[in-house]
C-alpha atoms as a PDB file:
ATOM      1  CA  UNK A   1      -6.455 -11.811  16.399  1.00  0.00           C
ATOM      2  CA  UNK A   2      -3.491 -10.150  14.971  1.00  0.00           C
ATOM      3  CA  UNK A   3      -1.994  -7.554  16.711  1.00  0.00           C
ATOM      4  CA  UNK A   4      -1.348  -4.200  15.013  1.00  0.00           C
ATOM      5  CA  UNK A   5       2.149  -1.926  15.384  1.00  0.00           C
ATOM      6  CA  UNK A   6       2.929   0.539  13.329  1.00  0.00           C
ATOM      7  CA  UNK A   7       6.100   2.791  13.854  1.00  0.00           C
ATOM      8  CA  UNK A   8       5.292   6.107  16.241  1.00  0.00           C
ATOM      9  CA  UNK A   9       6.793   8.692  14.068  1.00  0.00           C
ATOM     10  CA  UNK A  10       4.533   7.176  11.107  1.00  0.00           C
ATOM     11  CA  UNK A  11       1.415   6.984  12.994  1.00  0.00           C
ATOM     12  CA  UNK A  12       1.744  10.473  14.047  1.00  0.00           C
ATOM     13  CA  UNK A  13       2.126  11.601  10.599  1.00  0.00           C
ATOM     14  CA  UNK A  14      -1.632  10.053   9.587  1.00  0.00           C
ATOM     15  CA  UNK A  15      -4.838  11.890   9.646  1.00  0.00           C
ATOM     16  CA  UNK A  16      -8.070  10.476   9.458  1.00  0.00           C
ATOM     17  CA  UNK A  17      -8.957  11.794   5.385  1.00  0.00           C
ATOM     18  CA  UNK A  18     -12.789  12.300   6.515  1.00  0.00           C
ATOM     19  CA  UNK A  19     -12.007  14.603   9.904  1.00  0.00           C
ATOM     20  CA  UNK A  20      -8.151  15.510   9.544  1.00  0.00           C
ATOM     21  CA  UNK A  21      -8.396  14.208  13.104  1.00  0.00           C
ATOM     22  CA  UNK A  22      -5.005  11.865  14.748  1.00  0.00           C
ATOM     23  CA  UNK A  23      -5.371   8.795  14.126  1.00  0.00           C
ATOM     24  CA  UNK A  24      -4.982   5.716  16.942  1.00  0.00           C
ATOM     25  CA  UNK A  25      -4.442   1.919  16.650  1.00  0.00           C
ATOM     26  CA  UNK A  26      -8.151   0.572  17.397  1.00  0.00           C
ATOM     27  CA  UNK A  27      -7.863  -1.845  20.703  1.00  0.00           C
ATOM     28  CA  UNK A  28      -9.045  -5.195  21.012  1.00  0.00           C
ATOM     29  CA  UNK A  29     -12.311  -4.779  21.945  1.00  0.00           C
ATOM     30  CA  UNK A  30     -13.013  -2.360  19.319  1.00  0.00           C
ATOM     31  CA  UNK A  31     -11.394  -4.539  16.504  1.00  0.00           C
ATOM     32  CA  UNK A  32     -13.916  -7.951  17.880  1.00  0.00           C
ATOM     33  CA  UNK A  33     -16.853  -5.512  17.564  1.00  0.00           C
ATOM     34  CA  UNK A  34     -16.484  -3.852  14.682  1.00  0.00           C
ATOM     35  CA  UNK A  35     -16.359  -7.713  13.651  1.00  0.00           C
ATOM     36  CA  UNK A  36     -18.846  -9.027  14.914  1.00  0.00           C
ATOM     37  CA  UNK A  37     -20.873  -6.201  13.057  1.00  0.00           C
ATOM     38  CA  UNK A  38     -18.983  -7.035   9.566  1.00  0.00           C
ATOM     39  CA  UNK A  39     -19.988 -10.913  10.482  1.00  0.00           C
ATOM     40  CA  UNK A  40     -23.298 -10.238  11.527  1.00  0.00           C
ATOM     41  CA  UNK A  41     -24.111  -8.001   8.193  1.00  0.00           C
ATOM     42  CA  UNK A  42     -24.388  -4.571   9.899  1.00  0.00           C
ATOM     43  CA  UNK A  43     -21.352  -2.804   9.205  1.00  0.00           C
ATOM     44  CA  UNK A  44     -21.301   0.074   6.808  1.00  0.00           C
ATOM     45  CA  UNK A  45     -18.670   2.366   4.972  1.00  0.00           C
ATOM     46  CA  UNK A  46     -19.311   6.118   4.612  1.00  0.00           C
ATOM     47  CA  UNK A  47     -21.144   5.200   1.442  1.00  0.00           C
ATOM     48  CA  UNK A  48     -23.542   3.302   3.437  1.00  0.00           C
ATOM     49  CA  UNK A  49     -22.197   0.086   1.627  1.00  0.00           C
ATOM     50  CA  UNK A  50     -22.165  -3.375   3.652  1.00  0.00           C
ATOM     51  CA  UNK A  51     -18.759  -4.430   4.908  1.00  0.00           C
ATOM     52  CA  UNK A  52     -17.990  -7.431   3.456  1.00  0.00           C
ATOM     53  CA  UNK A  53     -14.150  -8.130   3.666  1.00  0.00           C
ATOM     54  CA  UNK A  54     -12.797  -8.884   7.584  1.00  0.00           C
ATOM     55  CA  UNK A  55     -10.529  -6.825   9.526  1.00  0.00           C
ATOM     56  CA  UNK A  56      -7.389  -7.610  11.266  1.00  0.00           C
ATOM     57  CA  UNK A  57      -7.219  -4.376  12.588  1.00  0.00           C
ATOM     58  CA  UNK A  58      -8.045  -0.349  12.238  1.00  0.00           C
ATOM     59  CA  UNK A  59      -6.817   2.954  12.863  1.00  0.00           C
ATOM     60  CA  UNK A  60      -9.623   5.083  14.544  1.00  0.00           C
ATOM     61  CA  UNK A  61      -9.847   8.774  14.738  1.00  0.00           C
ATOM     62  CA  UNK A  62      -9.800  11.097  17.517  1.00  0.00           C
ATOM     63  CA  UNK A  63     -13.620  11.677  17.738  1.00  0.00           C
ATOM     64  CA  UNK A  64     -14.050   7.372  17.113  1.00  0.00           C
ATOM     65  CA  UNK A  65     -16.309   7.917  14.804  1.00  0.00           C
ATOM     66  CA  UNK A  66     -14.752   6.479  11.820  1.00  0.00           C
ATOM     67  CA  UNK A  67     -12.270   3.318  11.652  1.00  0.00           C
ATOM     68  CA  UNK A  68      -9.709   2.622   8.527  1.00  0.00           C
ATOM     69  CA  UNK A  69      -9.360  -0.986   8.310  1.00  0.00           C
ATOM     70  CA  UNK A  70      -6.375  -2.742   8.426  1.00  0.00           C
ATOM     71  CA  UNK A  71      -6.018  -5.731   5.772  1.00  0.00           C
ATOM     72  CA  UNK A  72      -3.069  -7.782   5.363  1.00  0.00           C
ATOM     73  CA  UNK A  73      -0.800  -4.965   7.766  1.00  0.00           C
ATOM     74  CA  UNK A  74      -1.858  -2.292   5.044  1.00  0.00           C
ATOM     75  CA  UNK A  75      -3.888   0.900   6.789  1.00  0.00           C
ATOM     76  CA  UNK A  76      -7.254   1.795   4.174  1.00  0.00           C
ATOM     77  CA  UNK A  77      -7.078   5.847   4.543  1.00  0.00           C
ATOM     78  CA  UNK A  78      -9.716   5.743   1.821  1.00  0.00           C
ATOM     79  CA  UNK A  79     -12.792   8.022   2.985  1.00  0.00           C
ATOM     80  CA  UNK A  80     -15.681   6.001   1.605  1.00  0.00           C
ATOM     81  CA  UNK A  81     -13.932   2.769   2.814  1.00  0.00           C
ATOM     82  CA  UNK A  82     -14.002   4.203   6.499  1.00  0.00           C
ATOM     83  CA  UNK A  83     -15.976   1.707   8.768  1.00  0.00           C
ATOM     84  CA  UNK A  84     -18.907   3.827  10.126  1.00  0.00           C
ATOM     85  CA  UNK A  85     -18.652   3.419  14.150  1.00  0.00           C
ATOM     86  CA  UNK A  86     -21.646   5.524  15.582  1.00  0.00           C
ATOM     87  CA  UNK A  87     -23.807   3.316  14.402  1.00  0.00           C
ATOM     88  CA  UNK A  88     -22.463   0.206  16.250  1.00  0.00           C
ATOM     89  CA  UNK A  89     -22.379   1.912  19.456  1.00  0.00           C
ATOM     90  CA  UNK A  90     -26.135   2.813  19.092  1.00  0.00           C
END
């Protein structure tokens, strides 16, 4: 698994575009489920589409109810690509 750093001063300037909430590096743990849910065929977006690409990685809001993938070191802060996370804690 690739670790994920992104500069302070720029990660405090993101908000999460679905809750305007701070945003946070996802840990470890958090990254392996989220895919293991993408692997497994469970993961959804916000438009309740099936994850297909993997993650290396995702930003997760304040609430951690939504996580922005990170792809190739590039942060998705597209709404409706926003990995749906309430749903793979049920």
């Amino acid at each position: 698994m690739t670790e994920i750093t992104l500069a302070q001063g720029f990660l405090e300037m993101l908000r999460c575009p679905i809750s305007n909430e701070k945003l946070s590096v996802a840990d470890a743990s958090l990254v392996q489920q989220v895919t293991q849910a993408i692997d497994q065929g469970v993961a959804r977006d916000k438009l309740e589409q099936k994850i297909a690409l993997p993650i290396e990685g995702g930003l997760v809001n304040e609430t951690g109810n939504w996580l922005h993938p990170i792809r190739n070191g590039i942060p998705t802060l597209v709404a409706e690509e926003a990995i749906k996370l309430d749903e793979l804690h049920a």
